[in-house]
PDB file of N, CA and C in Angstrom:
ATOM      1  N   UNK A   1      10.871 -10.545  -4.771  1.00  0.00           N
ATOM      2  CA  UNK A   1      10.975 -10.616  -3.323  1.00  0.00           C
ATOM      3  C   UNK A   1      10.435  -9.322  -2.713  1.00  0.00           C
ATOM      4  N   UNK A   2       9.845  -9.522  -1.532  1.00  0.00           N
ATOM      5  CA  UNK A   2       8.909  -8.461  -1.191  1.00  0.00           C
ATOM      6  C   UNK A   2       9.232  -8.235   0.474  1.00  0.00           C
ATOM      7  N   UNK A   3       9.830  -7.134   1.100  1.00  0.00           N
ATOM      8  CA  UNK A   3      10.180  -7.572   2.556  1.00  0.00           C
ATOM      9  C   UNK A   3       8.722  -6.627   3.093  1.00  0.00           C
ATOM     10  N   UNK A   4       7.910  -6.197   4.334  1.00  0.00           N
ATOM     11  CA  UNK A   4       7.073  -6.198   4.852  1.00  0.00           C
ATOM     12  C   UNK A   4       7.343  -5.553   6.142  1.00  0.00           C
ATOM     13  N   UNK A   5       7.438  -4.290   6.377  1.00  0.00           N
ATOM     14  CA  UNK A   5       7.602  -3.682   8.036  1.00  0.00           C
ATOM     15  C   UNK A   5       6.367  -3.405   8.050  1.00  0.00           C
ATOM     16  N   UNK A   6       5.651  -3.646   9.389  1.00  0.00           N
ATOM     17  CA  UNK A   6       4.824  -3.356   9.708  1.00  0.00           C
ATOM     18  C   UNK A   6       5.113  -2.312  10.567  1.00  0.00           C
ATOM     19  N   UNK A   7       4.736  -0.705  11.684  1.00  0.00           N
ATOM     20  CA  UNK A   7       4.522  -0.550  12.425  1.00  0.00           C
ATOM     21  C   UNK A   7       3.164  -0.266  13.408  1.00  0.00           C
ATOM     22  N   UNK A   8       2.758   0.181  14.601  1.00  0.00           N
ATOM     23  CA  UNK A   8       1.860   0.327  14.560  1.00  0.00           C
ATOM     24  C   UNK A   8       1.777   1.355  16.047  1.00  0.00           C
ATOM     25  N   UNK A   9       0.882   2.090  15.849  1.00  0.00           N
ATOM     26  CA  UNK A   9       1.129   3.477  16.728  1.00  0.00           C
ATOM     27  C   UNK A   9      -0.585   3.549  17.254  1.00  0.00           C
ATOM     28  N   UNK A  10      -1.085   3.224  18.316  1.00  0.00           N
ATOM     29  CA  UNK A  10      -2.044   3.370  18.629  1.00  0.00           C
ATOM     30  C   UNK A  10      -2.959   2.765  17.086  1.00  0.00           C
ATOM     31  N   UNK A  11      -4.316   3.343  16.703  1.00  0.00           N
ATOM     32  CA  UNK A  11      -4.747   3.189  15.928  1.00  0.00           C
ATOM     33  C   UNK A  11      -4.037   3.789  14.096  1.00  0.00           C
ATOM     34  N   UNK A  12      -2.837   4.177  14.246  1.00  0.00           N
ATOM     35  CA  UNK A  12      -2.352   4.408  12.824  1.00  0.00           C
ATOM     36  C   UNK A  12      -1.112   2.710  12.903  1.00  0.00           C
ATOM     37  N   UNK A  13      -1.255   2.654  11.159  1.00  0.00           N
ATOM     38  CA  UNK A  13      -0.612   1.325  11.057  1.00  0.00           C
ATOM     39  C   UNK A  13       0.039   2.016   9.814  1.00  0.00           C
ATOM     40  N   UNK A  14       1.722   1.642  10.073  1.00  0.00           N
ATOM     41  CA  UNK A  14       2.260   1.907   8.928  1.00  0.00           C
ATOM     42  C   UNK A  14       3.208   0.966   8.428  1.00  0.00           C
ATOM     43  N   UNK A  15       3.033   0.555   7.006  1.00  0.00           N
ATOM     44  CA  UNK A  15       3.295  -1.168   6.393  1.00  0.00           C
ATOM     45  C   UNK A  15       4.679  -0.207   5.520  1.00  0.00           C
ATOM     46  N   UNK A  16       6.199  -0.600   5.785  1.00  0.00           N
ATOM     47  CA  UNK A  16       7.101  -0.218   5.056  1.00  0.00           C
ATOM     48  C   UNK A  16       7.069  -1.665   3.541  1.00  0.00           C
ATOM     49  N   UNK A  17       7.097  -1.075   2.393  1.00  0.00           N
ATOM     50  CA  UNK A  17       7.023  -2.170   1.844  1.00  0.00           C
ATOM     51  C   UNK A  17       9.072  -2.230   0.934  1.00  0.00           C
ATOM     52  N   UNK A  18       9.578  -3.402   0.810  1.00  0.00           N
ATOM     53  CA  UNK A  18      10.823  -2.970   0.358  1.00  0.00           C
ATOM     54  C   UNK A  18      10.872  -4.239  -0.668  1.00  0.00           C
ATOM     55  N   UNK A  19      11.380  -3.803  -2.349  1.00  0.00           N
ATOM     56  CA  UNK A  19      11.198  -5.033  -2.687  1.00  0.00           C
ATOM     57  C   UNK A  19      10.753  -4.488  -4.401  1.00  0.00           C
ATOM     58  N   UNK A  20       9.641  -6.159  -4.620  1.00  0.00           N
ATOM     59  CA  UNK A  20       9.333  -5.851  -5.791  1.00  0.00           C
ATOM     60  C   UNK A  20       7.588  -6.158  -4.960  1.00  0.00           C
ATOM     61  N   UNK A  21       6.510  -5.534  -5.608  1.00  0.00           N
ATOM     62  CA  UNK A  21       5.032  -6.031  -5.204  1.00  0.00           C
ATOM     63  C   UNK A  21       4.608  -6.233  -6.327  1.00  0.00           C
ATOM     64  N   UNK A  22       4.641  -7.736  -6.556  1.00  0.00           N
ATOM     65  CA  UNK A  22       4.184  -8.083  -7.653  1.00  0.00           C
ATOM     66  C   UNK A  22       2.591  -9.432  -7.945  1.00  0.00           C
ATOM     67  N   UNK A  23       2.716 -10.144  -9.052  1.00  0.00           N
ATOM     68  CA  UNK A  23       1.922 -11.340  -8.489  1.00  0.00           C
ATOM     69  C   UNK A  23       2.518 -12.278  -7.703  1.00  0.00           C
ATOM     70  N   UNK A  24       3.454 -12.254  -7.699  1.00  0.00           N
ATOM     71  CA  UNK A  24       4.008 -13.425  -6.602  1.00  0.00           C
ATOM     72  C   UNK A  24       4.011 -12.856  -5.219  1.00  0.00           C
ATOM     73  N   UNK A  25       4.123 -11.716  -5.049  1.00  0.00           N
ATOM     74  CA  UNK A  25       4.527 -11.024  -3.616  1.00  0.00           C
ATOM     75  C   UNK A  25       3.051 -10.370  -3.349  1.00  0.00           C
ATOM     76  N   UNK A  26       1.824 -10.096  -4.233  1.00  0.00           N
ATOM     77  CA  UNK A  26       0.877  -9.189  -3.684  1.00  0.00           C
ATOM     78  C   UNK A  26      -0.038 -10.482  -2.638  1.00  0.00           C
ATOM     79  N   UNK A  27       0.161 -11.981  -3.095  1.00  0.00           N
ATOM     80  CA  UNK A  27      -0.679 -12.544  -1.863  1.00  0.00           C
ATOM     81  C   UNK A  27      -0.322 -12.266  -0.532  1.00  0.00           C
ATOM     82  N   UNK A  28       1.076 -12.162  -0.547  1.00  0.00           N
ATOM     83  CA  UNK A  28       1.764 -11.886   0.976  1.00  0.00           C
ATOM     84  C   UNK A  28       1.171 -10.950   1.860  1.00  0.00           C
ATOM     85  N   UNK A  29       1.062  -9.882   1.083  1.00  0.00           N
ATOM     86  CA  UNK A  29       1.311  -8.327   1.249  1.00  0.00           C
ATOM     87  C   UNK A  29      -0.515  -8.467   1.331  1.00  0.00           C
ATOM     88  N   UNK A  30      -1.475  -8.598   1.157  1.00  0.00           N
ATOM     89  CA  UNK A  30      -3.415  -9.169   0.787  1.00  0.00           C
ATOM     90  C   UNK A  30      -3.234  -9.429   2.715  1.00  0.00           C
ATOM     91  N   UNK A  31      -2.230 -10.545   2.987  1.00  0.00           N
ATOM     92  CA  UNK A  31      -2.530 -11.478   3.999  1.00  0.00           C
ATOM     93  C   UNK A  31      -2.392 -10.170   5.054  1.00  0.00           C
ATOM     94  N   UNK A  32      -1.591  -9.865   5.038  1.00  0.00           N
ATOM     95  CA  UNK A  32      -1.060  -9.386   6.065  1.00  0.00           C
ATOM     96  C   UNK A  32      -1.911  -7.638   6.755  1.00  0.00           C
ATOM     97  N   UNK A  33      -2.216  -7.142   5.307  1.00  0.00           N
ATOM     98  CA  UNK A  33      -2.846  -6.140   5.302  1.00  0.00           C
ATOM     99  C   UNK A  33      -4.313  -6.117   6.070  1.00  0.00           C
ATOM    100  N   UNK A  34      -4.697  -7.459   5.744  1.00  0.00           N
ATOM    101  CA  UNK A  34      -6.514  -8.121   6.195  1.00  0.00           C
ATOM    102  C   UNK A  34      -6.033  -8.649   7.838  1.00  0.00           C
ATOM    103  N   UNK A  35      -4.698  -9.103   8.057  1.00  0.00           N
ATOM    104  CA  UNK A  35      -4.470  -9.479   9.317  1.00  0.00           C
ATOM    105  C   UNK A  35      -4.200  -8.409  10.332  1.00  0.00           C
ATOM    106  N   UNK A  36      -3.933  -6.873   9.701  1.00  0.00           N
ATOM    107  CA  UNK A  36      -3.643  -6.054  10.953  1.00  0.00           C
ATOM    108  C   UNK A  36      -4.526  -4.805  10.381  1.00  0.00           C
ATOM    109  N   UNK A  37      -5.308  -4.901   9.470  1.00  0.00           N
ATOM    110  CA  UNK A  37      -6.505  -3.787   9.852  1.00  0.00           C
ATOM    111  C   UNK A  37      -7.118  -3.442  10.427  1.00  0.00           C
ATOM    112  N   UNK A  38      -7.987  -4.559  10.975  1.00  0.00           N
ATOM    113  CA  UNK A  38      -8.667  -4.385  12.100  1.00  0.00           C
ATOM    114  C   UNK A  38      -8.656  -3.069  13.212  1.00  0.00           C
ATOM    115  N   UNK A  39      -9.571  -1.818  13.575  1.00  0.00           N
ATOM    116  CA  UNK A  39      -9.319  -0.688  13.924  1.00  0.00           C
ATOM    117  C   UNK A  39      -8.430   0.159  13.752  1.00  0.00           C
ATOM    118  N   UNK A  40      -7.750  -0.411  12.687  1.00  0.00           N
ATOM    119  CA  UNK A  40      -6.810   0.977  12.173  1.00  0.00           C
ATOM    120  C   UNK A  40      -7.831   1.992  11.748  1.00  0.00           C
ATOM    121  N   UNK A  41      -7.360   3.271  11.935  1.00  0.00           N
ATOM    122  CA  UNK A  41      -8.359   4.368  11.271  1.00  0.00           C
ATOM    123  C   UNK A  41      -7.315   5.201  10.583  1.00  0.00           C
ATOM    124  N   UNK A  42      -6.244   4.825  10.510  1.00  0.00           N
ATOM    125  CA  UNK A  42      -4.961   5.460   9.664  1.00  0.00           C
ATOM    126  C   UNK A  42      -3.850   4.269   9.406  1.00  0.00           C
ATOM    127  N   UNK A  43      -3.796   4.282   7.615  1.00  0.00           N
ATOM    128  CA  UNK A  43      -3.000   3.074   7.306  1.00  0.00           C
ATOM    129  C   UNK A  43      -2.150   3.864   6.212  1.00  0.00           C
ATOM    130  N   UNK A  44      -0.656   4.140   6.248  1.00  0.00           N
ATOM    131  CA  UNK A  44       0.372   4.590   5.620  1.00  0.00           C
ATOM    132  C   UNK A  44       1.357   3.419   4.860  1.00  0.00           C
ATOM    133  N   UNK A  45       1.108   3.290   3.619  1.00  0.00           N
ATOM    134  CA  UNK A  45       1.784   2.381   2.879  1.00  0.00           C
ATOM    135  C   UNK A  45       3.512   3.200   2.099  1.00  0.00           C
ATOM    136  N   UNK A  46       4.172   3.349   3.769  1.00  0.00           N
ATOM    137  CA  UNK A  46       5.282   3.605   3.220  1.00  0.00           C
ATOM    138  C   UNK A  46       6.216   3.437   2.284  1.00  0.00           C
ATOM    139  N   UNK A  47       6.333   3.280   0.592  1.00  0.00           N
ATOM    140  CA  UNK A  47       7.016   2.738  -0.652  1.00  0.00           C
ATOM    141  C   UNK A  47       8.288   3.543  -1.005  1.00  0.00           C
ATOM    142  N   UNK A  48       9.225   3.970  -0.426  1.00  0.00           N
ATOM    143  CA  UNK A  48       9.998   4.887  -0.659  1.00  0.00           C
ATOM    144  C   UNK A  48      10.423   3.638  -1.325  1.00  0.00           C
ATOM    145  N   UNK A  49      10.944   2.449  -0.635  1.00  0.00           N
ATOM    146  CA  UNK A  49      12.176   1.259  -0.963  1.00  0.00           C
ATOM    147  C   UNK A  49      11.571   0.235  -1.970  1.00  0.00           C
ATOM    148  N   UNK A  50      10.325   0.372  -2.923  1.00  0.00           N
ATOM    149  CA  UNK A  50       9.283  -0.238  -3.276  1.00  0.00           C
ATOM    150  C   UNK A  50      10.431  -0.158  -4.987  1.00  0.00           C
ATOM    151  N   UNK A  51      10.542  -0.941  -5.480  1.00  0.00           N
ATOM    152  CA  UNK A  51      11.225  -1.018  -7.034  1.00  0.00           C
ATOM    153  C   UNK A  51      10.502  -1.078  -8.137  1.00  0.00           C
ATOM    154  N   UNK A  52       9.008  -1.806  -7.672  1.00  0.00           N
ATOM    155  CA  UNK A  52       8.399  -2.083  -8.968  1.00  0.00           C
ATOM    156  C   UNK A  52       6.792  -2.390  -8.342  1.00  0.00           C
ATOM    157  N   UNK A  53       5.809  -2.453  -8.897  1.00  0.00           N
ATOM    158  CA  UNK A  53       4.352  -2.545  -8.645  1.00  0.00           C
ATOM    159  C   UNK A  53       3.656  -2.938  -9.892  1.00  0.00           C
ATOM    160  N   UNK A  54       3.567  -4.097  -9.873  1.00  0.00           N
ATOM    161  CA  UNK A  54       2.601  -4.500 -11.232  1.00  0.00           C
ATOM    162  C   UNK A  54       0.871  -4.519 -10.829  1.00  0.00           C
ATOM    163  N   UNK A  55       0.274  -4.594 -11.704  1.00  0.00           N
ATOM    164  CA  UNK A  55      -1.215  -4.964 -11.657  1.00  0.00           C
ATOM    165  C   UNK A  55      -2.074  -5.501 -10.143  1.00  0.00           C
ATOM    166  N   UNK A  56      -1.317  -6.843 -10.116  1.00  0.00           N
ATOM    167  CA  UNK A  56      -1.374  -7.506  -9.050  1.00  0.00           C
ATOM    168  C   UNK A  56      -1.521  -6.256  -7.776  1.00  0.00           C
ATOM    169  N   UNK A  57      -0.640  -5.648  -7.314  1.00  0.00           N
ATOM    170  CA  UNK A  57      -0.272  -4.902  -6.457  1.00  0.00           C
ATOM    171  C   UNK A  57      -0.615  -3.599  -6.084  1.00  0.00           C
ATOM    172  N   UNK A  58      -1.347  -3.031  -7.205  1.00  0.00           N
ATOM    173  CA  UNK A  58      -2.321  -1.958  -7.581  1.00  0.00           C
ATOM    174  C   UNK A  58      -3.764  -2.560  -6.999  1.00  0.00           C
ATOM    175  N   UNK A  59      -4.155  -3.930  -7.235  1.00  0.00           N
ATOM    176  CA  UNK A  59      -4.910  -4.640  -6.745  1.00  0.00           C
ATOM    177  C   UNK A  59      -4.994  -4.251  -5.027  1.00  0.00           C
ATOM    178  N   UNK A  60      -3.963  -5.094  -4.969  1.00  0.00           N
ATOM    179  CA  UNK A  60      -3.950  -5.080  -3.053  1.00  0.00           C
ATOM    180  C   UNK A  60      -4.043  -3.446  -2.741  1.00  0.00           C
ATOM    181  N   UNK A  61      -3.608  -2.114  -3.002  1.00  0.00           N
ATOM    182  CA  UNK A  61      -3.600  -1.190  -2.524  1.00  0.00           C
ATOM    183  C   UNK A  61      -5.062  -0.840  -2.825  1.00  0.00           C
ATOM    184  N   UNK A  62      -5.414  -1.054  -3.915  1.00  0.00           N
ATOM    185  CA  UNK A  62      -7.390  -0.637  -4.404  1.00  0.00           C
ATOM    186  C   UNK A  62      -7.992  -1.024  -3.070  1.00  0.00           C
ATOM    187  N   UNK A  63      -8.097  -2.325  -3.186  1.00  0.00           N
ATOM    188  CA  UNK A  63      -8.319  -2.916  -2.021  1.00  0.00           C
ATOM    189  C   UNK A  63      -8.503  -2.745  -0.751  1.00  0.00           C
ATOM    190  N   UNK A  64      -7.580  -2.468   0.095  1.00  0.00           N
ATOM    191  CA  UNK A  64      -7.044  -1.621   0.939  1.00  0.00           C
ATOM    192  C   UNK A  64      -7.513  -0.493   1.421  1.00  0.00           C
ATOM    193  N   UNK A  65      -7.569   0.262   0.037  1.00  0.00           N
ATOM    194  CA  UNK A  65      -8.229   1.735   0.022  1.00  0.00           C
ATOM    195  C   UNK A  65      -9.624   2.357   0.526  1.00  0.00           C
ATOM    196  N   UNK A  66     -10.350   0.679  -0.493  1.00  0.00           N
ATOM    197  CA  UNK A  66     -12.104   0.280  -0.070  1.00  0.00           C
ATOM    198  C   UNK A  66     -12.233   0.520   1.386  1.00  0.00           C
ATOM    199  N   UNK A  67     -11.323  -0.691   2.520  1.00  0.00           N
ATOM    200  CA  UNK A  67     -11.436  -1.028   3.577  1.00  0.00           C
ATOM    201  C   UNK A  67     -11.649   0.437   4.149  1.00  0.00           C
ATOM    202  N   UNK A  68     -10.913   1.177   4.202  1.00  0.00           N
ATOM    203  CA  UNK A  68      -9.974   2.430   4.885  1.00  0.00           C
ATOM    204  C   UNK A  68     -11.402   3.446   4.141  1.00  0.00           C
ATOM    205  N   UNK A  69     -11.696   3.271   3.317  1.00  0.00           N
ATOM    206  CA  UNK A  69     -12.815   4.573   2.738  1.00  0.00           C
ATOM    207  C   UNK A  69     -14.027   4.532   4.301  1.00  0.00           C
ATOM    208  N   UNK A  70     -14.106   3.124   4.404  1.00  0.00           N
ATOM    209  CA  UNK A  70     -15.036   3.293   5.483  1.00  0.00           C
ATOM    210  C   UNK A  70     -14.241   3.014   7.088  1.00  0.00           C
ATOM    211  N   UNK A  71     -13.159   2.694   7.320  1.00  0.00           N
ATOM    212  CA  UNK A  71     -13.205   3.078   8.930  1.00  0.00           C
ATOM    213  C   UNK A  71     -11.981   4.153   9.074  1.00  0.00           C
ATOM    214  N   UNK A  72     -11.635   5.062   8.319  1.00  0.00           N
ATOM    215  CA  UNK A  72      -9.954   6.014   8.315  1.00  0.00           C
ATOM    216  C   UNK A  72     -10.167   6.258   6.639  1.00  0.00           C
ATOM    217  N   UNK A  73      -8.656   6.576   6.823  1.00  0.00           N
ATOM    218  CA  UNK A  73      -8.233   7.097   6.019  1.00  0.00           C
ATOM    219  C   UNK A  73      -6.746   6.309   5.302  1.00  0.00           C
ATOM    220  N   UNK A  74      -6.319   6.317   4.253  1.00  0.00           N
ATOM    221  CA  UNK A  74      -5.198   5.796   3.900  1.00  0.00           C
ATOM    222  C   UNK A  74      -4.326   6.826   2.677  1.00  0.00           C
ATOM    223  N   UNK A  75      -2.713   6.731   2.975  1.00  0.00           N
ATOM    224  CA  UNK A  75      -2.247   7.642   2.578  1.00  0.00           C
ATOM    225  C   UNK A  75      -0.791   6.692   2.143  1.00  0.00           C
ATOM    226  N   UNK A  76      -0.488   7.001   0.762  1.00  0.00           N
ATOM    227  CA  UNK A  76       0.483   6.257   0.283  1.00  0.00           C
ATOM    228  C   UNK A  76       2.251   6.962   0.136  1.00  0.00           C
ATOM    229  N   UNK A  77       2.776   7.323   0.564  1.00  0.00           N
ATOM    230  CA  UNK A  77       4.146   8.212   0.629  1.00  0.00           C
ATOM    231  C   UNK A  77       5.449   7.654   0.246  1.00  0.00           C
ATOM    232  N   UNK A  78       6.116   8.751  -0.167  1.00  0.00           N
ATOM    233  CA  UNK A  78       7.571   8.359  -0.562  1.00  0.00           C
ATOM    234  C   UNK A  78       7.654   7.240  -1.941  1.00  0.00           C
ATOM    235  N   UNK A  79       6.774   7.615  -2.706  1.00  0.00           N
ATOM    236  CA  UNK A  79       6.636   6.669  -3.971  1.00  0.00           C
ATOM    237  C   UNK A  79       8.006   7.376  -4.848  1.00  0.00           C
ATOM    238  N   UNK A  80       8.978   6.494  -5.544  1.00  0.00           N
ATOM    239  CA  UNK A  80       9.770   6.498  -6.364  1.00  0.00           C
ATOM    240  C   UNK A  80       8.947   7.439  -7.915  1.00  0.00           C
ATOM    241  N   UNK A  81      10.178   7.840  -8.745  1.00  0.00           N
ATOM    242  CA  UNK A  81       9.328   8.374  -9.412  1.00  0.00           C
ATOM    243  C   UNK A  81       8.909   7.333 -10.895  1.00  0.00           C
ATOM    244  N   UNK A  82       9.504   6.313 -10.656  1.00  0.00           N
ATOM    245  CA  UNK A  82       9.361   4.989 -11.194  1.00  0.00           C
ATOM    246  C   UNK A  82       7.346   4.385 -10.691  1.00  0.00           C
ATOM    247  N   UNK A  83       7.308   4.540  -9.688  1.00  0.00           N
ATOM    248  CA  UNK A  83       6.284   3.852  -9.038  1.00  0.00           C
ATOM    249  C   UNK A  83       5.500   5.161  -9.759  1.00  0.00           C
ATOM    250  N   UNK A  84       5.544   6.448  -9.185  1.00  0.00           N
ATOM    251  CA  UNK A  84       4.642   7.395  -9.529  1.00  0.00           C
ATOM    252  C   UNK A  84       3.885   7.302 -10.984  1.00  0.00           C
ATOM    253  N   UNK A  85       5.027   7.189 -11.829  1.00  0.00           N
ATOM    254  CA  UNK A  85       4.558   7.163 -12.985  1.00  0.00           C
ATOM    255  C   UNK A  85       3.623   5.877 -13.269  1.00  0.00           C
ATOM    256  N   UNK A  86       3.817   4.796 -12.970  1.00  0.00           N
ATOM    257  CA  UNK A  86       2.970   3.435 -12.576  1.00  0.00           C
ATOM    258  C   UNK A  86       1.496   4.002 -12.521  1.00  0.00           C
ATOM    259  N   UNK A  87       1.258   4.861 -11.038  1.00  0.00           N
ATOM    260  CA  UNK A  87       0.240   5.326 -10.470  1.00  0.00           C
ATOM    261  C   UNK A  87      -0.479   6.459 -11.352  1.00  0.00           C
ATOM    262  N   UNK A  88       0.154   7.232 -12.446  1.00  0.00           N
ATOM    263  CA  UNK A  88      -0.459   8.328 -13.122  1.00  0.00           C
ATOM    264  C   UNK A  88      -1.030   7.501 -14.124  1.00  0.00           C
ATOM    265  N   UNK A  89      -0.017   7.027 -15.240  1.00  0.00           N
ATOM    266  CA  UNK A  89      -0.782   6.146 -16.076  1.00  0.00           C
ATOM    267  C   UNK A  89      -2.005   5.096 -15.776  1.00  0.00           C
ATOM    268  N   UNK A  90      -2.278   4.697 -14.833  1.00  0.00           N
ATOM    269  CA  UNK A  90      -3.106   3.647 -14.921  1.00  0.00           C
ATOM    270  C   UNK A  90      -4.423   4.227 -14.012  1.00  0.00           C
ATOM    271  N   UNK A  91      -4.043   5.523 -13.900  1.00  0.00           N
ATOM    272  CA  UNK A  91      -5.398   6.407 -12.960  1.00  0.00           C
ATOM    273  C   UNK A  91      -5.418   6.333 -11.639  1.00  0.00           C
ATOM    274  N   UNK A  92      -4.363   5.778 -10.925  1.00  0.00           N
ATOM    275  CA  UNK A  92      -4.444   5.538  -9.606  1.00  0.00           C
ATOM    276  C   UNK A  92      -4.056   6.442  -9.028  1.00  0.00           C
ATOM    277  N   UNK A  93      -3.337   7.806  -9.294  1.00  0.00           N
ATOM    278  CA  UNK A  93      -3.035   9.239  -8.671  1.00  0.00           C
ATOM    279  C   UNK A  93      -4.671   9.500  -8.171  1.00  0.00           C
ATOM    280  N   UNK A  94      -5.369   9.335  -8.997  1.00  0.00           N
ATOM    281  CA  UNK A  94      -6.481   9.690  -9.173  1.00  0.00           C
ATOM    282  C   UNK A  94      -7.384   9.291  -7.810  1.00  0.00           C
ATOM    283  N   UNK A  95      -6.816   8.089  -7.650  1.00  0.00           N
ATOM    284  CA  UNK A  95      -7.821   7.206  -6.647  1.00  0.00           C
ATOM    285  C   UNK A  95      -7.191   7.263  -5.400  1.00  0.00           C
ATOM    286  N   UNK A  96      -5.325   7.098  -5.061  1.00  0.00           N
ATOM    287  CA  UNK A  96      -5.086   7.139  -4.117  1.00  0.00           C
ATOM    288  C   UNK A  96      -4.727   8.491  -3.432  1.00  0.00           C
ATOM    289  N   UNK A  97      -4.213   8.508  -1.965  1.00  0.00           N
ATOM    290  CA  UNK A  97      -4.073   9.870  -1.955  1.00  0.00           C
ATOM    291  C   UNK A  97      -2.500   9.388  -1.538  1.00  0.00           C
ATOM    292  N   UNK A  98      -1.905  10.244  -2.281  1.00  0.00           N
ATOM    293  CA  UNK A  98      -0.364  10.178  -2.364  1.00  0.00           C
ATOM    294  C   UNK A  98       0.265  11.398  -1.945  1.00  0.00           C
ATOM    295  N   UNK A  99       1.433  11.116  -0.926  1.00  0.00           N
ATOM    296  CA  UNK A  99       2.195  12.013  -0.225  1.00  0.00           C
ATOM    297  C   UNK A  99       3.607  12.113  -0.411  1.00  0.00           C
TER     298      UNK A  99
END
């Protein structure tokens, strides 16, 4: 189960994610991300409350990242140190920028 806050502050958009982001939950989380990008030039994938991130979900944030390389910037924060470790092993420290 995957819950989904969106906020949105002028052109910064910040998506609270609470839950598990997995394959069942990363289509949700795909939809919604492609539905409120549009002129964001700052997108904050708040995960403090985030439990788990499989493959799938590493997916949607790659993703994401592409979009944001060309109109902003994107910045991932408050990652568990459960999630972190997720993100070191599989090279994604590497790719995202984490706060």
């Amino acid at each position: 189960m995957l819950n989904i806050e969106k906020k949105s502050e002028g052109t910064k958009l910040t998506v609270g994610l609470i839950g598990r982001l997995d394959t069942t939950t990363a289509p949700q989380l795909e939809e919604e991300v492609k539905e409120a990008i549009d002129g964001v030039e700052e997108l904050v994938f708040d995960i403090a409350k985030l439990e788990y991130i499989s493959s799938a979900g590493l997916r949607v944030l790659l993703s994401a990242q592409k979009i944001m390389n060309r109109q902003g910037k994107m910045t991932v924060c408050n990652a568990s140190e459960e999630v972190l470790e997720i993100f070191e092993v599989t090279g994604f420290s590497d790719i995202l920028t984490i706060v």
